[in-house]
Protein backbone atom coordinates (compact mmCIF):
# COMPACT_ATOMS: atom_id res chain seq x y z
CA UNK A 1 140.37 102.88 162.35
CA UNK A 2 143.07 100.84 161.07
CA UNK A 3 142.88 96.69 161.28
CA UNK A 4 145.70 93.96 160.44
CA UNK A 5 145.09 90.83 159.23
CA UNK A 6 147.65 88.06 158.96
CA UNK A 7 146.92 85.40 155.81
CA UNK A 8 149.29 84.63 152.83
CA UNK A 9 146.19 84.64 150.76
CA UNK A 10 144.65 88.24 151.23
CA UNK A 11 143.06 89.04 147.90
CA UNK A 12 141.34 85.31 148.22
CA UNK A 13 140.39 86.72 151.83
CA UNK A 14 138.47 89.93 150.65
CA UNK A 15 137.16 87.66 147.69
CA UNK A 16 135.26 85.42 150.09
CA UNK A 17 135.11 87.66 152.85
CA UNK A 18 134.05 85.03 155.14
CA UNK A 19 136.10 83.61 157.54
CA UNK A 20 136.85 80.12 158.59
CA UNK A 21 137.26 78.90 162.67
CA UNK A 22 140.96 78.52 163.76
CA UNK A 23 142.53 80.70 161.65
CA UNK A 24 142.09 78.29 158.61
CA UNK A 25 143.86 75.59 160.12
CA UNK A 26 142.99 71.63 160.60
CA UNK A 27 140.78 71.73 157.35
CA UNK A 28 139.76 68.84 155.24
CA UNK A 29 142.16 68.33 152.46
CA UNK A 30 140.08 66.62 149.25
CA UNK A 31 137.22 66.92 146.53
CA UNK A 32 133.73 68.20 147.48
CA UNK A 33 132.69 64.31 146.75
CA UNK A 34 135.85 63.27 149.19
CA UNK A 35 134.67 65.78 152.02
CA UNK A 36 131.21 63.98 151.59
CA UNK A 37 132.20 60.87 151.71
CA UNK A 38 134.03 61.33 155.23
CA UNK A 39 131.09 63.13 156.49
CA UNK A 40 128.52 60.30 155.59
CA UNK A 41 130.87 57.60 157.37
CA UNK A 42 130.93 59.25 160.56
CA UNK A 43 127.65 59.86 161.07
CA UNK A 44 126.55 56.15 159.40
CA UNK A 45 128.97 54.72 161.80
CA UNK A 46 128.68 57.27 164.94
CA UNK A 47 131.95 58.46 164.97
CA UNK A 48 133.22 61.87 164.81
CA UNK A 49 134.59 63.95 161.88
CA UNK A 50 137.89 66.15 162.21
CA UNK A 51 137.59 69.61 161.13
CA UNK A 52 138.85 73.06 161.61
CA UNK A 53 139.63 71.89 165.40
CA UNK A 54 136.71 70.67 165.82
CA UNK A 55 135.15 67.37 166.63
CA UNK A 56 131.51 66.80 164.86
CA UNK A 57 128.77 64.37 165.47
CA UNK A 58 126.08 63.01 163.67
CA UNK A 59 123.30 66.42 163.19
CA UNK A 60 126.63 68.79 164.18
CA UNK A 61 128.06 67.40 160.79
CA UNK A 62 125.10 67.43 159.38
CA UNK A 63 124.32 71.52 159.88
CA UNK A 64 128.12 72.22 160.11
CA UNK A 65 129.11 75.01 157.08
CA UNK A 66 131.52 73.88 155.70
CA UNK A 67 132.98 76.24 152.43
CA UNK A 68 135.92 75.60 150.21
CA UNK A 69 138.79 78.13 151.74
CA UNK A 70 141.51 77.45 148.94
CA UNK A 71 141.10 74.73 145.74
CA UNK A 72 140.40 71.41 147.45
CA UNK A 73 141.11 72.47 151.18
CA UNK A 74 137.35 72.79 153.12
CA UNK A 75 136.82 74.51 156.75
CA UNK A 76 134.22 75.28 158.79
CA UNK A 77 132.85 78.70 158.76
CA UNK A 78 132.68 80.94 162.21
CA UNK A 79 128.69 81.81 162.17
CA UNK A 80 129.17 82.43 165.83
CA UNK A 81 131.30 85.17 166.60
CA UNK A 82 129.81 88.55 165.22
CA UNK A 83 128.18 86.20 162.23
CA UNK A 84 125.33 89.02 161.16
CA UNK A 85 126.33 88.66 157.21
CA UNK A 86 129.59 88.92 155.43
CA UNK A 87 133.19 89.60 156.97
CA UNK A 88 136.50 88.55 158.08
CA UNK A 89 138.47 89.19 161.52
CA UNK A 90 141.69 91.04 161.95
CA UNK A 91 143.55 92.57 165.09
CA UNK A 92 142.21 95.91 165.65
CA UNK A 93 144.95 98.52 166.16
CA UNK A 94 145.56 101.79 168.16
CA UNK A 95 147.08 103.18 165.83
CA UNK A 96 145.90 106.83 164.15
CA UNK A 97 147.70 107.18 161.45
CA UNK A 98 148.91 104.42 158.84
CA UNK A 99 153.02 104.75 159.63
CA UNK A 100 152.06 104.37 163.67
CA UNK A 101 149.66 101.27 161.76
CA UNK A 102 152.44 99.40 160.25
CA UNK A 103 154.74 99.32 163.32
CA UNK A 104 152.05 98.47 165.81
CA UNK A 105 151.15 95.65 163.21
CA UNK A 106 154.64 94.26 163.05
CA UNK A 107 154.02 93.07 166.77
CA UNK A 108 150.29 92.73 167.00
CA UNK A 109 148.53 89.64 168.85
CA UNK A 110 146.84 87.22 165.48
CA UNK A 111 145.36 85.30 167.87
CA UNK A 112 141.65 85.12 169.46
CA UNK A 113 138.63 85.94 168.00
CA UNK A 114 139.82 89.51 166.72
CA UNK A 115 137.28 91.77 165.13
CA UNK A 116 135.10 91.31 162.57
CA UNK A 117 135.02 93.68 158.91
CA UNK A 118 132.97 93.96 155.78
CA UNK A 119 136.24 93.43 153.13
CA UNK A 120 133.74 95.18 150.85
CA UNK A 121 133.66 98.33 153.16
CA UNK A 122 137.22 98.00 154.36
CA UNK A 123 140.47 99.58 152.15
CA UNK A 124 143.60 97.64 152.04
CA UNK A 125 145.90 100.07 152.49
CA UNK A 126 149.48 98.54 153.29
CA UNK A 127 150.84 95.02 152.65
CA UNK A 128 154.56 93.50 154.00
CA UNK A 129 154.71 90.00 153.65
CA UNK A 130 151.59 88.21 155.00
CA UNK A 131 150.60 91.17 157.68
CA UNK A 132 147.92 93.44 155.86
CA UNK A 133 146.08 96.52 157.07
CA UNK A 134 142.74 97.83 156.27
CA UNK A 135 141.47 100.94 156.93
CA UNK A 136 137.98 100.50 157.84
C-alpha cells in the first residue's frame, strides 16, 4: 500500500511522527515560556486561546497537547482521530505499483483527516518537491 504525504519538512515528520490538527497551520509562534504565558492569561481572565484552529477555554487549555512542531512554532496534537500511539496521516492511494504512486500523488486530495501510519513502520520511497510517498 502506497501513502502520500504533503509537508516541506518530511524527515522532521517521521522524526516526531506525531501529527498536529489542521495540517500544522494557525500554531503559536514563540518560546515554551511565551506559549505559557498566553495560556495562563486566558484562562486567568476567561478568554479563549488561538491555536491550531481552534478556540480553547479554561480546562480545554489546560489538558490541550500542545508539542513543539518546528523551533519555536507550537500546535496542538490530533489525539482524536486514530490516536492509539505514534503516527502521522497521509492520503492513501490506489495505486499498486510506485510509478502508478507518483502520478496518482501529483493530483491527490491533502485534505481531511487522511490516514494514519507508524513513520517507524512506513518506507519513504519517492520524494518531488513537498509530495512524499511511503510504502507502508
Amino acid at each position: 500500500m502506497f501513502i502520500a504525504r504533503k509537508s516541506d519538512h518530511i524527515q522532521e515528520d517521521i522524526k516526531r511522527n506525531w501529527s498536529s490538527w489542521n495540517f500544522g497551520q494557525e500554531g503559536f509562534e514563540g518560546t515554551r515560556e511565551e506559549l505559557e504565558e498566553a495560556k495562563q492569561y486566558a484562562i486567568e481572565n476567561n478568554s479563549g486561546f488561538w491555536i491550531s484552529g481552534f478556540e480553547l477555554w479554561g480546562d480545554e487549555i489546560r489538558k490541550a497537547d500542545i508539542r513543539e512542531l518546528y523551533p519555536g512554532y507550537w500546535v496542538l496534537v490530533d489525539t482524536v482521530n486514530g490516536y492509539d500511539g505514534p503516527g502521522i496521516f497521509g492520503t492513501e492511494l490506489n495505486a499498486s505499483t510506485l510509478t502508478d504512486a507518483i502520478s496518482e500523488a501529483k493530483t491527490a486530495f491533502y485534505f481531511g483527516d487522511g490516514n494514519k501510519f507508524d513513520a517507524r513502520e512506513a518506507r519513504l520511497v519517492y520524494s518531488e518537491g513537498d509530495i512524499h510517498i511511503f510504502e507502508i
